[in-house]
PDB file of N, CA and C in Angstrom:
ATOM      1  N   UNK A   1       0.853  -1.182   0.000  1.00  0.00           N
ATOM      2  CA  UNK A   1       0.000   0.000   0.000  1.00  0.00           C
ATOM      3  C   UNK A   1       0.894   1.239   0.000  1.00  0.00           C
ATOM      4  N   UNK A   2       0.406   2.166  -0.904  1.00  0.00           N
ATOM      5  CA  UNK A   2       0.869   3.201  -0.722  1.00  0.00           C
ATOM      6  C   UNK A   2      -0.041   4.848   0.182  1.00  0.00           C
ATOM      7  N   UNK A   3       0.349   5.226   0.698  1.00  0.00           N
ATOM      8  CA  UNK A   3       0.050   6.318   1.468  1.00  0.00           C
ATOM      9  C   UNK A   3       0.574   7.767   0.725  1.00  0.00           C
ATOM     10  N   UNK A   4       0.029   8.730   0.520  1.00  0.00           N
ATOM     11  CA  UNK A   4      -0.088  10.630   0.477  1.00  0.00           C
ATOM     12  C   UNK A   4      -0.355  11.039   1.534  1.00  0.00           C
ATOM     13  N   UNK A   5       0.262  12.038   2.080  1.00  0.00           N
ATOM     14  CA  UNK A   5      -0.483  12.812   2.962  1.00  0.00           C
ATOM     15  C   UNK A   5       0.238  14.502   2.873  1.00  0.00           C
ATOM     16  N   UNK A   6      -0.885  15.365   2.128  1.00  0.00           N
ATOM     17  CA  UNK A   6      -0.171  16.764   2.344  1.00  0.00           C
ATOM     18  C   UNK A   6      -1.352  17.626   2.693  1.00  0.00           C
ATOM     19  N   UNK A   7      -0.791  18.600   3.532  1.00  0.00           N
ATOM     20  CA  UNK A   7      -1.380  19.798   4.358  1.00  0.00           C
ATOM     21  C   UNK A   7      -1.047  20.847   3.187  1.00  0.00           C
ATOM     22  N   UNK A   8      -2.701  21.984   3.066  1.00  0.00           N
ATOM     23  CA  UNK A   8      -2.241  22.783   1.793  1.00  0.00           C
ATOM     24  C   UNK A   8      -2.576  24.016   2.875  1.00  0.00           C
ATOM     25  N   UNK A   9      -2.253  25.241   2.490  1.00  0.00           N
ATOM     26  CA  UNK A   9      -3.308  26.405   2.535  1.00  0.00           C
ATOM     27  C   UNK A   9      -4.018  26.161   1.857  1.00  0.00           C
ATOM     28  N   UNK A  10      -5.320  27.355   2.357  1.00  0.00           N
ATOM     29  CA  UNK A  10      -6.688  27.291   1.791  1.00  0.00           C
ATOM     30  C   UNK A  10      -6.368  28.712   0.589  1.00  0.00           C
ATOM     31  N   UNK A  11      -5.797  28.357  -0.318  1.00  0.00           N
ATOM     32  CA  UNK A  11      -5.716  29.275  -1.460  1.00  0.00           C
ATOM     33  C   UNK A  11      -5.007  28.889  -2.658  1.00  0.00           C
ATOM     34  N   UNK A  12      -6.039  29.149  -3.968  1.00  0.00           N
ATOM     35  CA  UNK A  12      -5.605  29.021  -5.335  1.00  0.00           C
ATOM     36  C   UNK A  12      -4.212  28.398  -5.220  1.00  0.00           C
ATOM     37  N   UNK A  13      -3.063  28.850  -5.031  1.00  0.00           N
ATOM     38  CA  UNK A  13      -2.073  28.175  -5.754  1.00  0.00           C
ATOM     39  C   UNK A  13      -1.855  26.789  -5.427  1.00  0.00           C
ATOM     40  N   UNK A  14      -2.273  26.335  -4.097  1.00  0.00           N
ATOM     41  CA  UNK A  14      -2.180  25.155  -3.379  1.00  0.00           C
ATOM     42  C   UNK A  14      -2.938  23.482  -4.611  1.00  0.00           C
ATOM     43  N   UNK A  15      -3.849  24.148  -5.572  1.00  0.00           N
ATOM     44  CA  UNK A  15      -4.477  23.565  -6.388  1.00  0.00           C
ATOM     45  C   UNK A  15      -2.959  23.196  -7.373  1.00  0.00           C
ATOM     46  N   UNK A  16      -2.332  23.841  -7.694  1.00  0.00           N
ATOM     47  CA  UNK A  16      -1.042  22.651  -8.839  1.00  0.00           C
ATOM     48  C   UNK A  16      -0.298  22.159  -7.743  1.00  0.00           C
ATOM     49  N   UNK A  17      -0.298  23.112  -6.765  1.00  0.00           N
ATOM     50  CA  UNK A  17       0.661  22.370  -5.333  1.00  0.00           C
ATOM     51  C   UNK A  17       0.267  20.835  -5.448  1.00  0.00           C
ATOM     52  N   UNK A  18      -0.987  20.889  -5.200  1.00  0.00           N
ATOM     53  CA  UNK A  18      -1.996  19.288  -4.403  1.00  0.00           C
ATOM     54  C   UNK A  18      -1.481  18.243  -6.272  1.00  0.00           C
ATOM     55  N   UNK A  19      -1.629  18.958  -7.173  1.00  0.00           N
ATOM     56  CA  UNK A  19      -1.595  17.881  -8.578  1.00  0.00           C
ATOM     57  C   UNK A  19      -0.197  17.276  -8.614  1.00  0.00           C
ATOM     58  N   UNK A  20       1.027  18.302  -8.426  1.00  0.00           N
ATOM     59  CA  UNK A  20       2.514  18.073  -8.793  1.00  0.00           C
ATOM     60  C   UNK A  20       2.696  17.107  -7.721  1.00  0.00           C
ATOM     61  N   UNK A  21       2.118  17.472  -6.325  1.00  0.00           N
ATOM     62  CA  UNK A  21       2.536  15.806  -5.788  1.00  0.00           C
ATOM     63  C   UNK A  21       2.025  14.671  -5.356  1.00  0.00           C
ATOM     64  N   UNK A  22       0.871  14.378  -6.491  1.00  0.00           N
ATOM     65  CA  UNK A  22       0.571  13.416  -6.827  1.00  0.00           C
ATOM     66  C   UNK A  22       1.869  12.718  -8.125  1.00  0.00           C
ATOM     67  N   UNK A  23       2.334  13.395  -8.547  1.00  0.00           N
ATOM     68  CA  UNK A  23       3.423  12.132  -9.034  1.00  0.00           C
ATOM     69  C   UNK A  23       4.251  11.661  -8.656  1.00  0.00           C
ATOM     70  N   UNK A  24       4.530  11.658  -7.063  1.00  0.00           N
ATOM     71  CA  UNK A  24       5.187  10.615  -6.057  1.00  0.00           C
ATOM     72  C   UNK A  24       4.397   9.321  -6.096  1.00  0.00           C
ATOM     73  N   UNK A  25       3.197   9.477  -7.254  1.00  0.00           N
ATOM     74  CA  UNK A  25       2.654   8.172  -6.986  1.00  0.00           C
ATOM     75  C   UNK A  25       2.857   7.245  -8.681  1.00  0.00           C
ATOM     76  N   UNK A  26       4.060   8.198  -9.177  1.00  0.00           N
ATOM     77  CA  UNK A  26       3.869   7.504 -10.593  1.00  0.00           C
ATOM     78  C   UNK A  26       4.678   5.982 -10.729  1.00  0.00           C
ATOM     79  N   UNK A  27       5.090   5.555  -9.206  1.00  0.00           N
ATOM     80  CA  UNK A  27       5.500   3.808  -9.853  1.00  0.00           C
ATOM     81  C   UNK A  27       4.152   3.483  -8.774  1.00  0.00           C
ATOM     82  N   UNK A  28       3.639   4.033  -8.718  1.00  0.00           N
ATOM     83  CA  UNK A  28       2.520   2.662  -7.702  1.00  0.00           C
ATOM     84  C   UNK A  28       0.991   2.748  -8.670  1.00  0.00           C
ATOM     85  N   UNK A  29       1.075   3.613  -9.533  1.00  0.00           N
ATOM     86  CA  UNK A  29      -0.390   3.801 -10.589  1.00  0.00           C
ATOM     87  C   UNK A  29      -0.071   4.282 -11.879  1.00  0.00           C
ATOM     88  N   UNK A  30      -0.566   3.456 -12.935  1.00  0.00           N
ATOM     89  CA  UNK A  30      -0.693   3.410 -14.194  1.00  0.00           C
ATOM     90  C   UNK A  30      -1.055   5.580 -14.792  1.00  0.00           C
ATOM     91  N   UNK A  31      -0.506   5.417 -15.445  1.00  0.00           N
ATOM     92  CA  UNK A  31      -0.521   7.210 -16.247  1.00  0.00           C
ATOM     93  C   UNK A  31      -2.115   7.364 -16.128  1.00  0.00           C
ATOM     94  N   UNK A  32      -2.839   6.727 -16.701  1.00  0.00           N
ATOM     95  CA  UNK A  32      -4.375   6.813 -17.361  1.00  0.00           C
ATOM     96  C   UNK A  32      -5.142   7.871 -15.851  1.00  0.00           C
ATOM     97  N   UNK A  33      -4.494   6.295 -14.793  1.00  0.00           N
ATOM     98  CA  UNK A  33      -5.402   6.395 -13.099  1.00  0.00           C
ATOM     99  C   UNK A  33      -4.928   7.697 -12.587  1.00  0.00           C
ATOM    100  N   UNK A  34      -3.193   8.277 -13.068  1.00  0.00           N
ATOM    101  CA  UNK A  34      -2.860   9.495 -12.158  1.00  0.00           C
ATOM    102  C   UNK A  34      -3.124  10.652 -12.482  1.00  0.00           C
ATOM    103  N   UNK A  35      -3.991  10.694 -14.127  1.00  0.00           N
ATOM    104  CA  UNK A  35      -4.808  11.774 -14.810  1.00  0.00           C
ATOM    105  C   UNK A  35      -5.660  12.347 -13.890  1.00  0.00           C
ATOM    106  N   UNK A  36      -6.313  10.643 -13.781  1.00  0.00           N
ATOM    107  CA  UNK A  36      -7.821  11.338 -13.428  1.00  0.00           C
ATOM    108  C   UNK A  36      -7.935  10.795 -11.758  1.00  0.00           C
ATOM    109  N   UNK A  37      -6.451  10.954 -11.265  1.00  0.00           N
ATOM    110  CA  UNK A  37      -6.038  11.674  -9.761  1.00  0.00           C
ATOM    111  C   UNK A  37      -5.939  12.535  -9.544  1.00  0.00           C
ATOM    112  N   UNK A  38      -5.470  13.454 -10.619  1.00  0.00           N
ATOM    113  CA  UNK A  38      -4.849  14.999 -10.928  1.00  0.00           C
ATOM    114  C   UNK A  38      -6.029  15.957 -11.300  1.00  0.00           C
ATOM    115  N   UNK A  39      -7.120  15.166 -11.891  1.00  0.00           N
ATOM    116  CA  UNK A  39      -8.468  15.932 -12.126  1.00  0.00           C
ATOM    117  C   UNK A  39      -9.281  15.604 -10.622  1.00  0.00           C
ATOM    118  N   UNK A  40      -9.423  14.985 -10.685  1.00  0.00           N
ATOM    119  CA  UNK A  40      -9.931  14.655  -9.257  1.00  0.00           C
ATOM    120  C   UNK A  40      -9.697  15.677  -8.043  1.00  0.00           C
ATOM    121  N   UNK A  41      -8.418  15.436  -7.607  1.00  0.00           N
ATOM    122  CA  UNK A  41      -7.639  16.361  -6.643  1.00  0.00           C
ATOM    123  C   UNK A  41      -7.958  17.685  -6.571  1.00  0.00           C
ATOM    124  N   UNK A  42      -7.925  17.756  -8.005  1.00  0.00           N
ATOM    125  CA  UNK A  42      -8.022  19.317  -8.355  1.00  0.00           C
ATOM    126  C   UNK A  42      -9.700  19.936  -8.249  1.00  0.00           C
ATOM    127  N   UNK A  43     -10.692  19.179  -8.364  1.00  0.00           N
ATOM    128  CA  UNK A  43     -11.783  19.517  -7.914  1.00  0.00           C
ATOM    129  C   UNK A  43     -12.373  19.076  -6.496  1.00  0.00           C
ATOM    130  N   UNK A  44     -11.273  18.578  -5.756  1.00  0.00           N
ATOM    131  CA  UNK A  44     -12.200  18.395  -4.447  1.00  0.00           C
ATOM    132  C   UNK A  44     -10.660  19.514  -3.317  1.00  0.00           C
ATOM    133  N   UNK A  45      -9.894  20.380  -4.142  1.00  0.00           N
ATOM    134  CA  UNK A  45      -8.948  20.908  -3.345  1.00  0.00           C
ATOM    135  C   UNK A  45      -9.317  22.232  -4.023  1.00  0.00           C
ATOM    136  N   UNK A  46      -9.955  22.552  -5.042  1.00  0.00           N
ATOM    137  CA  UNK A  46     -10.740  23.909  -5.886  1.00  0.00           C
ATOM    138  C   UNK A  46     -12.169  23.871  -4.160  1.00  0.00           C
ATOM    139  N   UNK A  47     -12.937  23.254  -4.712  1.00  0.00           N
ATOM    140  CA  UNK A  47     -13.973  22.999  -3.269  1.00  0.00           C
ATOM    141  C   UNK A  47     -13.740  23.385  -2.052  1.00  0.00           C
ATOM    142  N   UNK A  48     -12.658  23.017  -1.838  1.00  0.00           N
ATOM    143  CA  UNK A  48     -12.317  23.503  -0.374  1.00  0.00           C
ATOM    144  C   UNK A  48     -12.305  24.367  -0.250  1.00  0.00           C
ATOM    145  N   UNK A  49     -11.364  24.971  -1.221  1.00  0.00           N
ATOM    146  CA  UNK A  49     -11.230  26.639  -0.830  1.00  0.00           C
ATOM    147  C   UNK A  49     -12.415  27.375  -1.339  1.00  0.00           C
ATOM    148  N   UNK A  50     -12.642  27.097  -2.092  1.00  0.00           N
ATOM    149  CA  UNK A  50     -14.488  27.565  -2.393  1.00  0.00           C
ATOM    150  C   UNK A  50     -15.322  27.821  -1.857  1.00  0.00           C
ATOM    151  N   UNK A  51     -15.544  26.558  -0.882  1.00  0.00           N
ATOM    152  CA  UNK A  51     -16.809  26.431  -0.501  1.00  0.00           C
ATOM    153  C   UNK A  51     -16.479  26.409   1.240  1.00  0.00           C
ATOM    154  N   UNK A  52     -14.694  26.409   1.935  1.00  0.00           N
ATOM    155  CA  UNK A  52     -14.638  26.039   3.261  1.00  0.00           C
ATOM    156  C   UNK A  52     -14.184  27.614   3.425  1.00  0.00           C
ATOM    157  N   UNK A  53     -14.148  27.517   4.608  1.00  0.00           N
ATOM    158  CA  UNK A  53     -14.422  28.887   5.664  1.00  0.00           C
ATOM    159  C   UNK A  53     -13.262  30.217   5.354  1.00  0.00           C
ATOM    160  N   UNK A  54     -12.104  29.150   4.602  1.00  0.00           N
ATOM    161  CA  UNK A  54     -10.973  29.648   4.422  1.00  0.00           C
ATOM    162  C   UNK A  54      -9.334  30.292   5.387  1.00  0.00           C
ATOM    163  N   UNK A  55      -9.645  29.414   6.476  1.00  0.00           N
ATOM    164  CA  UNK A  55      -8.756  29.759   7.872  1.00  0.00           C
ATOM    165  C   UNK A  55      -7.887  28.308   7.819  1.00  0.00           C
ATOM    166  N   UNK A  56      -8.919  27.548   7.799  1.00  0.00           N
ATOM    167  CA  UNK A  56      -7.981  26.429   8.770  1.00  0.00           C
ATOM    168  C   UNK A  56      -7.212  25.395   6.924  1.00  0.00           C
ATOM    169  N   UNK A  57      -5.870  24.946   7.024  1.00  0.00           N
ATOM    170  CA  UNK A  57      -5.340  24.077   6.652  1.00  0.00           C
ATOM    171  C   UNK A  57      -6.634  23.112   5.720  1.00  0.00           C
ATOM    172  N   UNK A  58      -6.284  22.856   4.437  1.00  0.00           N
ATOM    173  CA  UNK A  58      -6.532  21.357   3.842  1.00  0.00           C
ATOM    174  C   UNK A  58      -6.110  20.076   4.353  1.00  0.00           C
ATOM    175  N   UNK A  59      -6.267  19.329   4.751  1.00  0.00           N
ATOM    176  CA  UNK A  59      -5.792  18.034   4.521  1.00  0.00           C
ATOM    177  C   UNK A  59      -5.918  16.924   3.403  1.00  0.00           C
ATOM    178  N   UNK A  60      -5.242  16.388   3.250  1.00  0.00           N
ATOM    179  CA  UNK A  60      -5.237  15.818   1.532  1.00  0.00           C
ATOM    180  C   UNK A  60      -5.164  14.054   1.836  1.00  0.00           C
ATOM    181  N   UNK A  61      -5.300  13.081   1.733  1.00  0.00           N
ATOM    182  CA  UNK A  61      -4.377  11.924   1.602  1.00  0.00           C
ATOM    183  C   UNK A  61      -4.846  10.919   0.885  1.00  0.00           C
ATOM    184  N   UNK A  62      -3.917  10.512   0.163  1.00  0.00           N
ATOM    185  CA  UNK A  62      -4.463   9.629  -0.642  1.00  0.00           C
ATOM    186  C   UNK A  62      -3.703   7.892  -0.944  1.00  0.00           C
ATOM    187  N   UNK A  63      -4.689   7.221  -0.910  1.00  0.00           N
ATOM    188  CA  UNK A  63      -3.986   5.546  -0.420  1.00  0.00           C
ATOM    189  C   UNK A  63      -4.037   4.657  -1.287  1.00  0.00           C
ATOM    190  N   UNK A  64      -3.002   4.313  -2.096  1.00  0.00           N
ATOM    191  CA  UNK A  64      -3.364   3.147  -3.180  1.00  0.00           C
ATOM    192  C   UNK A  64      -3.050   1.557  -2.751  1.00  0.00           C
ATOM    193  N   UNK A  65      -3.895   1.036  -3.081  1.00  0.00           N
ATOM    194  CA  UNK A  65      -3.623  -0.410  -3.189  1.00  0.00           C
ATOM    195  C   UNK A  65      -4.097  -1.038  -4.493  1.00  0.00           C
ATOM    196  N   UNK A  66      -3.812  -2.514  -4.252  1.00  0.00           N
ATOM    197  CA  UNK A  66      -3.452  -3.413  -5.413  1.00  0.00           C
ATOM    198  C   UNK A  66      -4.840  -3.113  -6.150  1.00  0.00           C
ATOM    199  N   UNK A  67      -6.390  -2.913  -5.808  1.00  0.00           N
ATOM    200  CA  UNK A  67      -7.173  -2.924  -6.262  1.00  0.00           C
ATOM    201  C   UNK A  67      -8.127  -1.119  -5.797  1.00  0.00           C
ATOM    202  N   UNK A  68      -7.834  -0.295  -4.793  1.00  0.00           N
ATOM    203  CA  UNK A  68      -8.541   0.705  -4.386  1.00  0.00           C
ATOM    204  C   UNK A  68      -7.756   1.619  -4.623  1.00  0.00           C
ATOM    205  N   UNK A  69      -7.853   2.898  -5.032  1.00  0.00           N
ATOM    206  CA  UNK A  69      -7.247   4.306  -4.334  1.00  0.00           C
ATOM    207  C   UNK A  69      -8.264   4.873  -3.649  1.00  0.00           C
ATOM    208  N   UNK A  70      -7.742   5.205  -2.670  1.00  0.00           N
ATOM    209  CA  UNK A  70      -8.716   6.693  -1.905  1.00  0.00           C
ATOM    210  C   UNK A  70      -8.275   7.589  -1.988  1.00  0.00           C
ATOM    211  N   UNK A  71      -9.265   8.807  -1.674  1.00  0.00           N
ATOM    212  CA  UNK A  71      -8.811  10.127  -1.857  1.00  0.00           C
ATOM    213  C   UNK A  71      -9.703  10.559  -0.906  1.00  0.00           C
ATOM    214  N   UNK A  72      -8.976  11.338   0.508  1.00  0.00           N
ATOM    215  CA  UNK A  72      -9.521  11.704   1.614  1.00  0.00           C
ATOM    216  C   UNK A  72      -9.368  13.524   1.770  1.00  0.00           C
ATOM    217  N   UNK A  73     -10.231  14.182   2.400  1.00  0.00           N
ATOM    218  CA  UNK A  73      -9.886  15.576   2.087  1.00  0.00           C
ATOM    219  C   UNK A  73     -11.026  16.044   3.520  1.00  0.00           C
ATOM    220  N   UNK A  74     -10.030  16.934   4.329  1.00  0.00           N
ATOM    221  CA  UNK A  74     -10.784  17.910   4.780  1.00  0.00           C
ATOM    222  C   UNK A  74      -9.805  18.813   5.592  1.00  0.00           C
ATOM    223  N   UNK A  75     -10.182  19.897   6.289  1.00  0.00           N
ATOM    224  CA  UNK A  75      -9.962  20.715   6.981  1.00  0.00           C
ATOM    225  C   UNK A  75      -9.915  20.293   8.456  1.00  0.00           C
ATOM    226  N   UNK A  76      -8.355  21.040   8.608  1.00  0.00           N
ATOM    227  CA  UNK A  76      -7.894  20.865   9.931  1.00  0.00           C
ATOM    228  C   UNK A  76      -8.269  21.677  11.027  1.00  0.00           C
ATOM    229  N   UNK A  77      -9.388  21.884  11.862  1.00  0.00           N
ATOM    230  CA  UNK A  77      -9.725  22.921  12.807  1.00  0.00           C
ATOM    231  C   UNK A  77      -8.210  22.994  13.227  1.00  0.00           C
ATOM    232  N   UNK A  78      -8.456  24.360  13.672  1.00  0.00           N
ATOM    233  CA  UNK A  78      -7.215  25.051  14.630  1.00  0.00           C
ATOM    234  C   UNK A  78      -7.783  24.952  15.920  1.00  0.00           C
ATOM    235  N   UNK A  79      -7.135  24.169  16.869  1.00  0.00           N
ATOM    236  CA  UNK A  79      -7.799  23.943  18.167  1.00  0.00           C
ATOM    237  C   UNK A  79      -8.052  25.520  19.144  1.00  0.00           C
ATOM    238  N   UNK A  80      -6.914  26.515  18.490  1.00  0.00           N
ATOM    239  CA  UNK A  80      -6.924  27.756  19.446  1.00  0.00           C
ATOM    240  C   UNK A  80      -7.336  28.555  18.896  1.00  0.00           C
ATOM    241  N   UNK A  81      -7.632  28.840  17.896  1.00  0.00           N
ATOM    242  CA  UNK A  81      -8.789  29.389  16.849  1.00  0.00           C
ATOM    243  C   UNK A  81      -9.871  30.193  18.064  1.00  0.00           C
ATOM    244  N   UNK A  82     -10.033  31.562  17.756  1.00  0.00           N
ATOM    245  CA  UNK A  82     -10.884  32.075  18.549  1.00  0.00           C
ATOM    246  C   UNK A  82     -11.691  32.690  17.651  1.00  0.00           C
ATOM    247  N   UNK A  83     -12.952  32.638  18.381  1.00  0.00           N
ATOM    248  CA  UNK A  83     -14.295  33.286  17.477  1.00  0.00           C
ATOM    249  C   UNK A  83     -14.331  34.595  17.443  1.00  0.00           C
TER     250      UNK A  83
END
């Protein structure tokens, strides 16, 4: 199994950030699958910053095995974060 895990800011440039390192995954997945990892990524890390509050950290990670990839995504509350 392979494991991703990257922390973005919540802003535009972080979107080629989140694509370019997805090709730490180019010996564990075929070109075709890391396309449409790279499209993928890119619309659920566009979303975030879109549609989330825009303070706290992305979290990204993504897990391949012999037959699954996942692709996990959310926001890291800031525990000291004051209202």
């Amino acid at each position: 199994m392979t494991n991703l895990e990257l922390t973005l800011e919540p802003v535009p440039d972080s979107i080629p950030q989140a694509r370019q390192t997805l090709d730490r995954l180019a010996d564990a997945v075929e070109e075709p699958l890391l396309e449409n990892l790279r499209l993928l990524v890119s619309e659920v890390v566009t979303n975030s910053i879109r549609h989330g509050e825009g303070f706290d950290p992305i979290e990204l990670r993504v897990s391949v095995r012999p037959l699954v990839v996942r692709v996990e995504q959310g926001q890291a509350a800031e525990e000291a974060r004051e209202d």
